[in-house]
N, C-alpha and C. Protein backbone atom coordinates (compact mmCIF):
# COMPACT_ATOMS: atom_id res chain seq x y z
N UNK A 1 -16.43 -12.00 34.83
CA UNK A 1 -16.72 -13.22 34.11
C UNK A 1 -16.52 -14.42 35.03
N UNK A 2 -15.83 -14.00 35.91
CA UNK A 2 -14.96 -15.34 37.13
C UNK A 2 -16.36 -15.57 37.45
N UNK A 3 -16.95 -14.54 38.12
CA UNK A 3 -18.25 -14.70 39.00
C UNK A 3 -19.30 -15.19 38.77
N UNK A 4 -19.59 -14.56 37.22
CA UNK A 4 -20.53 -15.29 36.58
C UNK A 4 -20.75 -16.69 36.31
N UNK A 5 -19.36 -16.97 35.79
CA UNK A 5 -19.35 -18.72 35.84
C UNK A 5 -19.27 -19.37 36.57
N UNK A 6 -18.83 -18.63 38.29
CA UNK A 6 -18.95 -19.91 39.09
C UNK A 6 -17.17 -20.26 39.14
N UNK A 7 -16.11 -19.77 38.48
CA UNK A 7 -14.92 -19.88 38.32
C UNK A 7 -13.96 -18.98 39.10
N UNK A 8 -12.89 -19.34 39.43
CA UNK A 8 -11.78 -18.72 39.99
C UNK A 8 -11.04 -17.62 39.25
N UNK A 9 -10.88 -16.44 38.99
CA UNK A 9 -9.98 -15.86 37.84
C UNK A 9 -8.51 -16.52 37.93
N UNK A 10 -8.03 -16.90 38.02
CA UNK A 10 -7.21 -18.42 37.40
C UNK A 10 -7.80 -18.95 36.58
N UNK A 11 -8.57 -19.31 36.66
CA UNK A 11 -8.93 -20.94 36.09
C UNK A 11 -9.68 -20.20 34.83
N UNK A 12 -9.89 -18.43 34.95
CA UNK A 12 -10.59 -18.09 33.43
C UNK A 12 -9.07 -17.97 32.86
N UNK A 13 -8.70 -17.50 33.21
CA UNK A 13 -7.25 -17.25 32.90
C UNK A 13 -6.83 -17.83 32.22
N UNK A 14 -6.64 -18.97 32.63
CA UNK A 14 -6.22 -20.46 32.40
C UNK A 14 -6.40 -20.72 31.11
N UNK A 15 -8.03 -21.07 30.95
CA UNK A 15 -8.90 -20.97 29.93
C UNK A 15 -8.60 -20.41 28.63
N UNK A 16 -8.17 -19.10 28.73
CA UNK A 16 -8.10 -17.58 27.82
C UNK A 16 -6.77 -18.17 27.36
N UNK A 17 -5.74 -18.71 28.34
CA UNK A 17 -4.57 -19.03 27.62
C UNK A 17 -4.55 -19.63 26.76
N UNK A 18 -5.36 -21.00 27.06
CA UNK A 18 -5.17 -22.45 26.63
C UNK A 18 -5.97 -22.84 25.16
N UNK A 19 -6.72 -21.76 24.92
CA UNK A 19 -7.13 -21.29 23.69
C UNK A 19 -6.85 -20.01 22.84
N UNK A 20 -5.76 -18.89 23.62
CA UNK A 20 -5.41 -18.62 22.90
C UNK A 20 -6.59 -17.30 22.71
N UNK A 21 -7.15 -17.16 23.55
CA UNK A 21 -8.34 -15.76 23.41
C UNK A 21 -7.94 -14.60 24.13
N UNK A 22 -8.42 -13.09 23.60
CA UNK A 22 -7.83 -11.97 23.99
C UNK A 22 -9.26 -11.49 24.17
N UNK A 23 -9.76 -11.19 24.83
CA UNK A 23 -11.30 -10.75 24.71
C UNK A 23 -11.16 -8.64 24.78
N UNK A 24 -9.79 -8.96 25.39
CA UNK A 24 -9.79 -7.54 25.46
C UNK A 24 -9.35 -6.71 24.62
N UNK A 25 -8.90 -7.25 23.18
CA UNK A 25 -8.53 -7.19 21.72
C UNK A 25 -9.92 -6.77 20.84
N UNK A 26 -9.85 -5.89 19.84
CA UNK A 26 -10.86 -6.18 19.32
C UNK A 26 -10.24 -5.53 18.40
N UNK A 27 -10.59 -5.47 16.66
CA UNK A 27 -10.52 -5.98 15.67
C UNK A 27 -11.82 -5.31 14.63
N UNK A 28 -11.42 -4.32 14.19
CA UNK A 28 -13.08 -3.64 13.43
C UNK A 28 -12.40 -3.47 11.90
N UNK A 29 -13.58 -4.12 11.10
CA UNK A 29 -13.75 -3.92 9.51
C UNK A 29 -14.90 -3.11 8.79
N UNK A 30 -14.78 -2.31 8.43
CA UNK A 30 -15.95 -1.63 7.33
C UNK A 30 -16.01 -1.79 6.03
N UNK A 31 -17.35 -2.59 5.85
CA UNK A 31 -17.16 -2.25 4.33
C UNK A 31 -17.89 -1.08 3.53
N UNK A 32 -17.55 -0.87 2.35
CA UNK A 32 -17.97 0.55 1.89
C UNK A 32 -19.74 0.14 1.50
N UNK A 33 -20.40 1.86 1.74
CA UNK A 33 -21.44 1.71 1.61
C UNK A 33 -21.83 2.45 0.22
N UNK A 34 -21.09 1.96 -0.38
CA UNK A 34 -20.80 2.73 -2.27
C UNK A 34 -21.98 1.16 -2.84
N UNK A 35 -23.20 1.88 -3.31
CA UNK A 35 -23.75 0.77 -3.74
C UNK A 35 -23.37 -0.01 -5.16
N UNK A 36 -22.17 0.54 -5.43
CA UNK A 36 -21.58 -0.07 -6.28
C UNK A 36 -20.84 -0.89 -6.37
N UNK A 37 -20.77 -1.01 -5.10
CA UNK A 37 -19.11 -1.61 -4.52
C UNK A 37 -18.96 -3.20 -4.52
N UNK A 38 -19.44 -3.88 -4.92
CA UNK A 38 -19.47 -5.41 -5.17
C UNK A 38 -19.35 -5.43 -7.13
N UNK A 39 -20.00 -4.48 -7.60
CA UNK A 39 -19.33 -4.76 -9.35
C UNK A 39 -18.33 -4.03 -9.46
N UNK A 40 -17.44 -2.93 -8.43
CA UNK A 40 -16.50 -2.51 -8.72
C UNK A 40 -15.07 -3.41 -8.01
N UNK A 41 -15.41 -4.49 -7.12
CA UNK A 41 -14.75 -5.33 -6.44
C UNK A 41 -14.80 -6.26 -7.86
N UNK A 42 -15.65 -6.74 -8.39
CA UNK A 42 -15.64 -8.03 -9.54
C UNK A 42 -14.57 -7.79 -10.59
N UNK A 43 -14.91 -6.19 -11.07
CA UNK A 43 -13.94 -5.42 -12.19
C UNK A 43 -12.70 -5.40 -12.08
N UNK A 44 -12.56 -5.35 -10.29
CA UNK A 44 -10.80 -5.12 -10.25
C UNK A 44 -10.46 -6.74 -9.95
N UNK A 45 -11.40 -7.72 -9.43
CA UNK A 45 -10.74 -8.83 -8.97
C UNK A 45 -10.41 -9.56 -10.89
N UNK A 46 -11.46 -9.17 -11.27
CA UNK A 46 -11.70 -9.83 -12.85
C UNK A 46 -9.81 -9.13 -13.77
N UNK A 47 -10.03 -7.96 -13.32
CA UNK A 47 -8.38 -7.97 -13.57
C UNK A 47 -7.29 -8.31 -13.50
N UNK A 48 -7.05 -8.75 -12.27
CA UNK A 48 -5.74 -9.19 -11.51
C UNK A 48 -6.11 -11.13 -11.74
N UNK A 49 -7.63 -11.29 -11.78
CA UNK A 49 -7.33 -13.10 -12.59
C UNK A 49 -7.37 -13.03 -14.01
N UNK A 50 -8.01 -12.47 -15.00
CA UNK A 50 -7.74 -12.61 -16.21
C UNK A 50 -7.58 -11.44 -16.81
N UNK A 51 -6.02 -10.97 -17.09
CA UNK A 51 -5.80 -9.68 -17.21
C UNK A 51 -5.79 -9.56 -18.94
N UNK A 52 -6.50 -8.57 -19.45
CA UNK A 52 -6.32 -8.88 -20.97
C UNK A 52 -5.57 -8.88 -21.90
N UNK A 53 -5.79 -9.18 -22.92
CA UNK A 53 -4.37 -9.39 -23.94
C UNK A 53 -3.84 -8.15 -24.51
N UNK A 54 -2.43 -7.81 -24.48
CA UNK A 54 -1.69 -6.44 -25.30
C UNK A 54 -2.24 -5.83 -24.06
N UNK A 55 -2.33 -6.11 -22.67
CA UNK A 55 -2.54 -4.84 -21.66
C UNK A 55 -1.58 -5.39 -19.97
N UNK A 56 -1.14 -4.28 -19.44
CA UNK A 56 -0.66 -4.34 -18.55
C UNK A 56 -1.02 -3.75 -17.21
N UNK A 57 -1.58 -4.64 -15.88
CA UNK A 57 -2.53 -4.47 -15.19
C UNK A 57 -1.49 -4.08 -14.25
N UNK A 58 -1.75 -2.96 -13.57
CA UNK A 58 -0.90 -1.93 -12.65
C UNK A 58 -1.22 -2.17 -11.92
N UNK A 59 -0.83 -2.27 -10.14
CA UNK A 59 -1.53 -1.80 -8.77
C UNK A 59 -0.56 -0.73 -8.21
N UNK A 60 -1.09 0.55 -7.80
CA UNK A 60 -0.46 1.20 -7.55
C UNK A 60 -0.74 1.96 -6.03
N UNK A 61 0.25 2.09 -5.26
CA UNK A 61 -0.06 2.77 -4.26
C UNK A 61 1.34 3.55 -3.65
N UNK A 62 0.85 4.10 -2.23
CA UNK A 62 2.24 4.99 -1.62
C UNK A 62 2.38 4.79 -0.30
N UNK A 63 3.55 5.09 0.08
CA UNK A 63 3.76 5.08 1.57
C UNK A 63 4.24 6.59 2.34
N UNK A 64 3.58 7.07 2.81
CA UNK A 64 4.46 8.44 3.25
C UNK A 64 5.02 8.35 4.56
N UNK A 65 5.49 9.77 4.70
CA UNK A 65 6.20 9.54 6.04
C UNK A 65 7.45 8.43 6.37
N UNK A 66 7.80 7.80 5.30
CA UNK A 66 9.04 6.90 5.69
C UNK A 66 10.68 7.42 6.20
N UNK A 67 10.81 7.33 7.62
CA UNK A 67 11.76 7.80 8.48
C UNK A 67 12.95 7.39 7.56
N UNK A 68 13.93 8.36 7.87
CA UNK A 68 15.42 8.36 7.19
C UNK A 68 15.91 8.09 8.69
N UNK A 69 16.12 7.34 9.48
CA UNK A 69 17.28 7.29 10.94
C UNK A 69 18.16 6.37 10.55
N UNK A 70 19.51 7.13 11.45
CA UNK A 70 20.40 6.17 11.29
C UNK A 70 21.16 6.19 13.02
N UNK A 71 21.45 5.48 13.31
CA UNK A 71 22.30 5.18 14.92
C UNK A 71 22.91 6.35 15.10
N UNK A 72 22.89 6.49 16.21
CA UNK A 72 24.14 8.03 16.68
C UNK A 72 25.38 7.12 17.16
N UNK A 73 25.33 5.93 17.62
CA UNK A 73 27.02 5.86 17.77
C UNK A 73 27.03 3.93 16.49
N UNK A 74 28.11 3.61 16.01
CA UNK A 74 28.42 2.88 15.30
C UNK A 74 28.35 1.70 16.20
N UNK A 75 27.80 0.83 15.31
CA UNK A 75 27.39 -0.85 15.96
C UNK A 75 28.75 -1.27 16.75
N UNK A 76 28.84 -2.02 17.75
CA UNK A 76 29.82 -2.61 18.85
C UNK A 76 29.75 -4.42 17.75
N UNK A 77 30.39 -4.54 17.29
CA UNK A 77 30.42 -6.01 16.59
C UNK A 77 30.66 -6.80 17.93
N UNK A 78 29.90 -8.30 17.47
CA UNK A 78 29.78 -9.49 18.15
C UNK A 78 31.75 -10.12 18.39
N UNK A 79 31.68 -10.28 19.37
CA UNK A 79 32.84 -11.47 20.08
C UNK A 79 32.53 -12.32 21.12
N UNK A 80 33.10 -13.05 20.81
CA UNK A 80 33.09 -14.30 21.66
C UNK A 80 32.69 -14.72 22.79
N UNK A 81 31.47 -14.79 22.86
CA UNK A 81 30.60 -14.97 24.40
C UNK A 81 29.84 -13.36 24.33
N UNK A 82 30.14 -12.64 23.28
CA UNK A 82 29.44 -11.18 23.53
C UNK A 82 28.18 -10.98 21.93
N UNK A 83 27.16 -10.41 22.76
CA UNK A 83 26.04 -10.27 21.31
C UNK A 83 26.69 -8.79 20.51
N UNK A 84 26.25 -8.95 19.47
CA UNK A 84 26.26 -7.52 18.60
C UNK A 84 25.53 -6.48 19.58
N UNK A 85 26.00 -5.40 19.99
CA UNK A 85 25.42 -4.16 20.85
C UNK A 85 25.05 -2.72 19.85
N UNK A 86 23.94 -2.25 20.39
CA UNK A 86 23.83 -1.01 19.77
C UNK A 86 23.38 -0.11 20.28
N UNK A 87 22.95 1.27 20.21
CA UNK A 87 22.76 1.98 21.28
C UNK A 87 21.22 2.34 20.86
N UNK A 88 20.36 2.22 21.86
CA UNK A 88 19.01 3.08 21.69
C UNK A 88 18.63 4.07 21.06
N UNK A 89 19.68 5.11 20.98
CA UNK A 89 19.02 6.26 20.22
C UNK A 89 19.12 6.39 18.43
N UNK A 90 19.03 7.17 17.70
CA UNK A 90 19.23 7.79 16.85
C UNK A 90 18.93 9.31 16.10
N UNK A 91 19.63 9.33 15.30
CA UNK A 91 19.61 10.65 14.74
C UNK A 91 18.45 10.64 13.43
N UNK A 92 17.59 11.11 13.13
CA UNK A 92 16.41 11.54 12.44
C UNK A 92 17.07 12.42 11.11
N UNK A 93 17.04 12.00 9.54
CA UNK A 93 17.24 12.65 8.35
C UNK A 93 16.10 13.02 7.69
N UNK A 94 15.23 13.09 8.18
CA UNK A 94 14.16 13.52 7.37
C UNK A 94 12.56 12.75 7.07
N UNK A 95 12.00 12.65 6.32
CA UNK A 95 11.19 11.27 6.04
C UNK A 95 11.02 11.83 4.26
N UNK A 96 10.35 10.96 3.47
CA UNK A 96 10.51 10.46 2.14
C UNK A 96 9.01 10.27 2.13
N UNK A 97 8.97 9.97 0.88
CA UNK A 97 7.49 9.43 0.62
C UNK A 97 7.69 8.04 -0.63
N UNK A 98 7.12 6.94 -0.62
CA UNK A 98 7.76 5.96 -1.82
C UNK A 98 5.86 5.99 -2.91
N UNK A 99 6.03 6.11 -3.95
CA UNK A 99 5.04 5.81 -5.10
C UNK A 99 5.23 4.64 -5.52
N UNK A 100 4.56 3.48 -5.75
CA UNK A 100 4.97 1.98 -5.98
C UNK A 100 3.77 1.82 -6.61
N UNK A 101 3.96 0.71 -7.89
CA UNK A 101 3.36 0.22 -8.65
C UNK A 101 3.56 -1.34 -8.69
N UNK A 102 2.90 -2.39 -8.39
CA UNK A 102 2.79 -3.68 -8.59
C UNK A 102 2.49 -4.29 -10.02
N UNK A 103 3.23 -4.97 -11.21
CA UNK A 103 2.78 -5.32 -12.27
C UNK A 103 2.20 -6.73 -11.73
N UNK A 104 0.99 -6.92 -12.16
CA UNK A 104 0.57 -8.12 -11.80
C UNK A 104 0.52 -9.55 -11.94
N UNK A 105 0.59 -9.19 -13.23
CA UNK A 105 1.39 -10.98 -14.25
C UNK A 105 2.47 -11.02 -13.51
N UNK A 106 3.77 -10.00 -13.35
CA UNK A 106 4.95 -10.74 -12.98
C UNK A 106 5.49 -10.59 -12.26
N UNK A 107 5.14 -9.66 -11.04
CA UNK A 107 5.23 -9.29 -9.68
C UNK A 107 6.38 -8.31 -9.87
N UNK A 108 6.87 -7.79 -10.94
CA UNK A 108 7.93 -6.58 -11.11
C UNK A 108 7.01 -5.19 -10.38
N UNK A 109 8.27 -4.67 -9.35
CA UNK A 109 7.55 -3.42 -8.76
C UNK A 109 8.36 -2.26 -9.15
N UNK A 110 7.56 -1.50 -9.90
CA UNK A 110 8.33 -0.25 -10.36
C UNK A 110 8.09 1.11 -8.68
N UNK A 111 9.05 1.76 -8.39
CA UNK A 111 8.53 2.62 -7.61
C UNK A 111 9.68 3.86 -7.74
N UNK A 112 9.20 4.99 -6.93
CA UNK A 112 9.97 6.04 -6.89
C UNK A 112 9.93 6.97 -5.60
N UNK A 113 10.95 7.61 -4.82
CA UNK A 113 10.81 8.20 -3.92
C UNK A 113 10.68 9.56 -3.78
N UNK A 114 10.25 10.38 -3.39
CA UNK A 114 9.45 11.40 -3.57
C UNK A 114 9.83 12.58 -2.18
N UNK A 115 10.32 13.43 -2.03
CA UNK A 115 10.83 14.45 -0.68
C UNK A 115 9.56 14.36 -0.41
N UNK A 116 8.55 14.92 -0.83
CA UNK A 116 7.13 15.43 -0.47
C UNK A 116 5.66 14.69 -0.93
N UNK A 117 5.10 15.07 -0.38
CA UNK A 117 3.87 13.37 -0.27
C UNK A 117 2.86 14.58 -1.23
N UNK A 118 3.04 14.84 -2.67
CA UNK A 118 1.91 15.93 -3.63
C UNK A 118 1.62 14.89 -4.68
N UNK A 119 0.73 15.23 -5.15
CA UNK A 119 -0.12 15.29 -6.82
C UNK A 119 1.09 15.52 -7.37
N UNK A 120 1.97 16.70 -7.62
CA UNK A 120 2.72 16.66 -8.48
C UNK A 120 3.80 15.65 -8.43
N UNK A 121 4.30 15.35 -7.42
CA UNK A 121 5.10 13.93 -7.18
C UNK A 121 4.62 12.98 -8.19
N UNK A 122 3.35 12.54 -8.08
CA UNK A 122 2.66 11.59 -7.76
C UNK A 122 2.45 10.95 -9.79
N UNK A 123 2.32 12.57 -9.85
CA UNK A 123 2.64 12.82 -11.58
C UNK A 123 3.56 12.27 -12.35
N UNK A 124 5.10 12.46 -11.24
CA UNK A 124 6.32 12.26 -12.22
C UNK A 124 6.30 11.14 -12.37
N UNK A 125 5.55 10.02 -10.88
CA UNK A 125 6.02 8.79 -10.88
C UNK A 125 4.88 7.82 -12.34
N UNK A 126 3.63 8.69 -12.75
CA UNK A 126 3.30 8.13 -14.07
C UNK A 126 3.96 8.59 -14.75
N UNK A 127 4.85 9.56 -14.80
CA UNK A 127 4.78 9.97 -16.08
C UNK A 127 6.73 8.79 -16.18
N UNK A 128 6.94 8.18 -15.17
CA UNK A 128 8.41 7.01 -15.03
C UNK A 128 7.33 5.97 -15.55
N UNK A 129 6.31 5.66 -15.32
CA UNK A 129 5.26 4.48 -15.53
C UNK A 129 5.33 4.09 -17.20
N UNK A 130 5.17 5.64 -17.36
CA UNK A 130 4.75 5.32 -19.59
C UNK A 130 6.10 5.02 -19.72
N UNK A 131 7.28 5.83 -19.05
CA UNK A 131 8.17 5.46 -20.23
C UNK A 131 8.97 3.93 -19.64
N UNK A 132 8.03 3.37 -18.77
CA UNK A 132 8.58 1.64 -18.27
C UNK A 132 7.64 0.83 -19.36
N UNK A 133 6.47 1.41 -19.77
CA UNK A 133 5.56 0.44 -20.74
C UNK A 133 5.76 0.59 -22.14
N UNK A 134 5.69 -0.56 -22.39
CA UNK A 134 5.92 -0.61 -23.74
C UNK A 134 5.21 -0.19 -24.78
N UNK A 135 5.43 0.48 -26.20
CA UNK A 135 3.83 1.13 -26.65
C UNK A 135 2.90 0.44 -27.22
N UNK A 136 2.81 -0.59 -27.41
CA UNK A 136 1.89 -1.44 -28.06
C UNK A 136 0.59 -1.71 -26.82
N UNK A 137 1.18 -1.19 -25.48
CA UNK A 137 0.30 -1.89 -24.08
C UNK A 137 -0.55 -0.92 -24.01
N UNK A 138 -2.22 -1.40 -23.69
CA UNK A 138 -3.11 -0.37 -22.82
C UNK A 138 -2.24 -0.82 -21.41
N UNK A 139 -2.51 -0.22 -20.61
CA UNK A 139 -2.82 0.27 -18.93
C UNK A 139 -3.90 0.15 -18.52
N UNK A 140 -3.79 -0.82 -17.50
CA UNK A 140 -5.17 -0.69 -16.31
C UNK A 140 -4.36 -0.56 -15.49
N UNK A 141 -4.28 0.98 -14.46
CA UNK A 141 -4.00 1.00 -13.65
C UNK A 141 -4.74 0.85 -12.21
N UNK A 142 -5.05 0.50 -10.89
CA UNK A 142 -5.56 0.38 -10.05
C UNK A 142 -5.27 1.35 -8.88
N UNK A 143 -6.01 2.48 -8.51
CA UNK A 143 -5.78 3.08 -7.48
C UNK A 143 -7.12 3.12 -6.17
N UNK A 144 -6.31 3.64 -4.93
CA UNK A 144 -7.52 3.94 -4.37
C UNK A 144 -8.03 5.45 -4.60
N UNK A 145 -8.96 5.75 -3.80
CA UNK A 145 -9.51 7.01 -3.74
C UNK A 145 -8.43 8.17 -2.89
N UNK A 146 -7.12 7.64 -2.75
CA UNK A 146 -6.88 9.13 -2.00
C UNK A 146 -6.36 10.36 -3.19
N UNK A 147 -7.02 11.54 -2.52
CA UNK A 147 -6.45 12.95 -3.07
C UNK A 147 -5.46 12.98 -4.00
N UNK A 148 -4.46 12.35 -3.72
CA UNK A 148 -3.15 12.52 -4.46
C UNK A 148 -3.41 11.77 -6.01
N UNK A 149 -4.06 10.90 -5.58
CA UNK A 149 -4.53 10.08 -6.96
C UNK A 149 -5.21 11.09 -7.68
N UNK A 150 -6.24 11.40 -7.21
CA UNK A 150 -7.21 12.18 -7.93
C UNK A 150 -6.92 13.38 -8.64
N UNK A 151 -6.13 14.08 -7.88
CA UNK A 151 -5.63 15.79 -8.25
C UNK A 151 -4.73 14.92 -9.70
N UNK A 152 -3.87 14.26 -9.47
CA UNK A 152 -2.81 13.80 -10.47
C UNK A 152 -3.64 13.32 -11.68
N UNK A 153 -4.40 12.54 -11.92
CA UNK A 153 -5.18 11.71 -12.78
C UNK A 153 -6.06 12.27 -13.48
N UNK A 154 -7.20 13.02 -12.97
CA UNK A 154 -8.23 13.81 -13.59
C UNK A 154 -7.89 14.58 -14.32
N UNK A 155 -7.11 15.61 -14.57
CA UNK A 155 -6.88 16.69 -15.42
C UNK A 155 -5.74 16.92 -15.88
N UNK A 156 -4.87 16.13 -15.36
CA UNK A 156 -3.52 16.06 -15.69
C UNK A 156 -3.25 15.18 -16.89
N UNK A 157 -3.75 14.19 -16.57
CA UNK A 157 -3.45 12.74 -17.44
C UNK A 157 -4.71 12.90 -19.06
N UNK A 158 -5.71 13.68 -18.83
CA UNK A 158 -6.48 13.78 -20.18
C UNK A 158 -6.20 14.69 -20.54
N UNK A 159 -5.38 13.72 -22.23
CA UNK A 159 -4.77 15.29 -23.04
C UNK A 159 -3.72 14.87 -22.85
N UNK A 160 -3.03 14.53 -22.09
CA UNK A 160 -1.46 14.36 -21.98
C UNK A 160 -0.96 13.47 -23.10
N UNK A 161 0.19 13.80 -23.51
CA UNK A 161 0.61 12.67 -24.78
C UNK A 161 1.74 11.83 -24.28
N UNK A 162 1.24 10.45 -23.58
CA UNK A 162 1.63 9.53 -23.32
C UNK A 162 0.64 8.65 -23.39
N UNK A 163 1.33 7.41 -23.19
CA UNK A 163 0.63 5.96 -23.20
C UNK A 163 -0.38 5.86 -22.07
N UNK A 164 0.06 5.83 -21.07
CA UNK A 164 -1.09 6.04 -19.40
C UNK A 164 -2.36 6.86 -20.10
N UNK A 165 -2.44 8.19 -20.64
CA UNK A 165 -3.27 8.70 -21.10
C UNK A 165 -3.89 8.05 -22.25
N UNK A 166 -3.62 7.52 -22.67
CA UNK A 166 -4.22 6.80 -24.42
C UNK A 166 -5.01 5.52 -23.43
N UNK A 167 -4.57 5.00 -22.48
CA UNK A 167 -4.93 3.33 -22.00
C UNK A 167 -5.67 3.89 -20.73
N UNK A 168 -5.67 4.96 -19.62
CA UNK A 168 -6.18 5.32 -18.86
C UNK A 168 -8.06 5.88 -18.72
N UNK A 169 -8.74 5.20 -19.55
CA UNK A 169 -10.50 5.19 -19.50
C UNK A 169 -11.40 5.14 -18.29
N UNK A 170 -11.12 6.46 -17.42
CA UNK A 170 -12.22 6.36 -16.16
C UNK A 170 -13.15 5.75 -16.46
N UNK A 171 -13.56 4.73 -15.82
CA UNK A 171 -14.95 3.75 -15.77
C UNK A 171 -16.03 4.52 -14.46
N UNK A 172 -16.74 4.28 -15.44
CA UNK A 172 -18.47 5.41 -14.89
C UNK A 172 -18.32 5.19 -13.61
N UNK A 173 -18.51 3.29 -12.83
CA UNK A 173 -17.87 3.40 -11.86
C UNK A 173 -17.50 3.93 -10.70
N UNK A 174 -16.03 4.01 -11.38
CA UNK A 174 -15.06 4.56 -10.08
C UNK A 174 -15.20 5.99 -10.21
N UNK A 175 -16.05 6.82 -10.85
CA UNK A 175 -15.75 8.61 -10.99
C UNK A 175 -16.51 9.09 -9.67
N UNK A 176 -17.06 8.45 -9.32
CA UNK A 176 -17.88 8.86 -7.57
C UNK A 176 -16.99 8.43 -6.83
């Protein structure tokens, strides 16, 4: 690029700093090619701004793999002219999986932790969901498309005698 412009690599350098550009960064977005996918963006945005009355608008998602470590030797506390010290390594307990639900009116997050990242996990944590809602409430819950959602939701949840199931209405939609 030096050469091309006629410039010193300094002075591009320079340049790249002084604005703050990474050219060698790059940065990729996809959007889905679900030709549905702009009235199924409206449906969920139309939720989370005007959520309806006697209903409680869920966002729900998970995190897996969350490390259990803890230090192998005990923190060196701070004195006087000295920083808090700790040692590089640690010892590894396992990892967890967390199920989390966002209520959206009031930013209360219900969640639960899980040994193993399954559908059946994924189950208990609706089936903690009904008995956090109150019964008078439908449910709109919001998920994405992964597996765990799906196995749990489809055949599990119709028929089931709870609230999630009574307020839970796959929309034509999202069933692709």
């Amino acid at each position: 690029m030096a050469k091309r412009c006629g410039l010193s690599q300094s002075a591009v350098s320079r340049v790249w700093r002084a604005f703050v550009l990474q050219p060698h960064r790059a940065e990729t977005f996809q959007l889905s090619k679900d030709p549905l996918f702009i009235e199924k963006v409206r449906d969920i945005v139309g939720l989370y701004l005007h959520p309806p009355d006697k209903a409680l608008v869920l966002c729900a998602d998970e995190k897996t793999q969350i490390q259990a470590l803890d230090r192998s030797q005990p923190l060196l506390p701070m004195r006087p002219g000295q920083a808090e010290r700790r040692t590089h390594d640690y010892v590894r307990h396992g990892t967890t999986s967390l199920f989390a639900a966002l209520e959206v009116k009031s930013g209360r997050v219900l969640g639960d932790f899980h040994a193993r990242h399954r559908s059946a996990g994924f189950r208990k944590f609706l089936d903690r969901l009904d008995a956090a809602v109150p019964v008078g409430l439908d449910v709109h819950l919001i998920l994405d498309n992964y597996a765990t959602h799906k196995n749990a939701s489809d055949s599990s949840l119709v028929g089931a005698s709870c609230a999630l199931s009574r307020a839970l209405y796959p929309h034509r939609r999202f069933l692709a």
